[in-house]
Protein backbone atom coordinates (compact mmCIF):
# COMPACT_ATOMS: atom_id res chain seq x y z
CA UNK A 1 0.00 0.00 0.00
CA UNK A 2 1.43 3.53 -0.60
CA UNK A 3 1.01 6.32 1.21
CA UNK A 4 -0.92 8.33 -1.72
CA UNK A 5 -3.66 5.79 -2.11
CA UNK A 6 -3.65 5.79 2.00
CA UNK A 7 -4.41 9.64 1.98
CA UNK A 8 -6.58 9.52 -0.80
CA UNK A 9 -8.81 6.51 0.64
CA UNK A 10 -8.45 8.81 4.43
CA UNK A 11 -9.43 11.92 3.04
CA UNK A 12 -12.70 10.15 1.70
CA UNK A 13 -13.65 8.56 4.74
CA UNK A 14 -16.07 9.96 6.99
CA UNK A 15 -15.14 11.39 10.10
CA UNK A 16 -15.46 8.97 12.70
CA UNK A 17 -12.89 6.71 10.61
CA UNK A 18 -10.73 9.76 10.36
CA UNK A 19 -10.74 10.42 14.40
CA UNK A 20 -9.83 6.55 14.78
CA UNK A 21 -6.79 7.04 12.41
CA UNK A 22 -5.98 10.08 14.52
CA UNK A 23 -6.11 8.77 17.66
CA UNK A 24 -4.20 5.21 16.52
CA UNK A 25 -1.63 7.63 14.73
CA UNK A 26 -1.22 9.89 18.20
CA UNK A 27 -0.93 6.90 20.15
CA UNK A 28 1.56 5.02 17.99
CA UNK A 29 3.95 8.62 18.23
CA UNK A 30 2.99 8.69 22.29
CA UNK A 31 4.23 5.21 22.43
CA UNK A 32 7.57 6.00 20.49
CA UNK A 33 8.68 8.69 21.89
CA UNK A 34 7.77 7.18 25.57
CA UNK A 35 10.14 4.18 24.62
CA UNK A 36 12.84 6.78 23.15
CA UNK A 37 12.62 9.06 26.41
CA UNK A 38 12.71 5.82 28.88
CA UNK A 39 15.53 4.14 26.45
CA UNK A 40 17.27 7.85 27.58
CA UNK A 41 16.79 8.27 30.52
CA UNK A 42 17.99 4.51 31.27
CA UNK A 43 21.29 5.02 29.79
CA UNK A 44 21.61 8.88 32.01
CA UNK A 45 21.04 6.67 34.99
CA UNK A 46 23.32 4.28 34.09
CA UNK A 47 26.03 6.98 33.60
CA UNK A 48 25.35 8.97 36.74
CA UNK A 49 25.26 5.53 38.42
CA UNK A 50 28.66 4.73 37.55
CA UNK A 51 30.14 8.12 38.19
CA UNK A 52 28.72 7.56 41.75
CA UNK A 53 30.05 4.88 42.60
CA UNK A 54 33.47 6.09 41.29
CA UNK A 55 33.36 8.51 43.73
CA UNK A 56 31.49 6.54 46.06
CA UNK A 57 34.65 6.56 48.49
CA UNK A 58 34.91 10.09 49.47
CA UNK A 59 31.54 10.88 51.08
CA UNK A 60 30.66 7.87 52.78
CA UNK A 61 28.65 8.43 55.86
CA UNK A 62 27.39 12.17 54.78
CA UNK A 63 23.86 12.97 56.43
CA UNK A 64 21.13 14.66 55.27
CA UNK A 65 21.73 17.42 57.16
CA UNK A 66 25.63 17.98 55.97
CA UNK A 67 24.50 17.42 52.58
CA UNK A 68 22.20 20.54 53.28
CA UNK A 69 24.14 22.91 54.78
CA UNK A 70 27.76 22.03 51.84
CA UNK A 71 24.27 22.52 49.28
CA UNK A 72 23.39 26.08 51.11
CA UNK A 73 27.00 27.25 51.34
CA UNK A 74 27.40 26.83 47.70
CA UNK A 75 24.04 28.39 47.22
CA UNK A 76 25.06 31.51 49.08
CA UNK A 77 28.52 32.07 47.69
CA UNK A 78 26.84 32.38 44.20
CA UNK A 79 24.52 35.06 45.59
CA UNK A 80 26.66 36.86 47.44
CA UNK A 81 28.85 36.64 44.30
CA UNK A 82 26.03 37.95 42.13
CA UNK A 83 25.04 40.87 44.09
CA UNK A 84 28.37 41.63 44.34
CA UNK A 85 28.35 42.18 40.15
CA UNK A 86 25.70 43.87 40.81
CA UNK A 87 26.98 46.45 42.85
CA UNK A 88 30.14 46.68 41.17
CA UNK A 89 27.98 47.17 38.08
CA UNK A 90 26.23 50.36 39.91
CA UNK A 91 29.34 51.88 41.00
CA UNK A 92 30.68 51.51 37.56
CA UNK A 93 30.52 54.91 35.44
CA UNK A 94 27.29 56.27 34.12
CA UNK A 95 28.69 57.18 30.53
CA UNK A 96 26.71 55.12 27.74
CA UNK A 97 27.67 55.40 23.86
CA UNK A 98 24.77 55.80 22.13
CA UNK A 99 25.69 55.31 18.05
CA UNK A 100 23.28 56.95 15.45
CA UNK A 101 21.47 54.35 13.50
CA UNK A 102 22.29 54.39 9.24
């Protein structure tokens, strides 16, 4: 069967027979790209899983709690380091070039 003489015959059809073909068609893509996504995310996990345990050595025995406070240290350095662009952007001179369009 081609896909002309598929179209053609589609087109044709009444529209119940056309909603069918659209909802088969949507689910056949839903299904696809559900087994392309988990098929992904599958080999991510595997990657990060092996990177873990690679490092696996050096933080045995971390709590919740010290995971929290390294994970809000981090979190305020880059704040304080982005207000502190911010204010060094203030400070900086007020003197804008402003080029005539052609």
């Amino acid at each position: 069967m081609n896909t002309e003489g598929f179209l053609k015959r589609l087109q044709g059809a009444d529209a119940t027979t056309k909603r069918r073909v659209l909802i088969a068609g949507s689910a056949v893509a839903m299904v696809v790209v559900l087994y392309v996504w988990l098929v992904y995310f599958n080999n991510l996990l595997a990657d990060a899983g092996g990177a873990r345990t690679a490092g696996a050595g050096e933080e045995t025995g971390a709590s919740f709690w010290a995971t929290m406070r390294r994970g809000s240290a981090v979190l305020y350095d880059n704040v304080a380091d982005a207000f502190g662009r911010i204010g060094e952007l203030l400070k900086g001179s007020r003197e804008y070039i402003v080029k005539p369009m052609k």
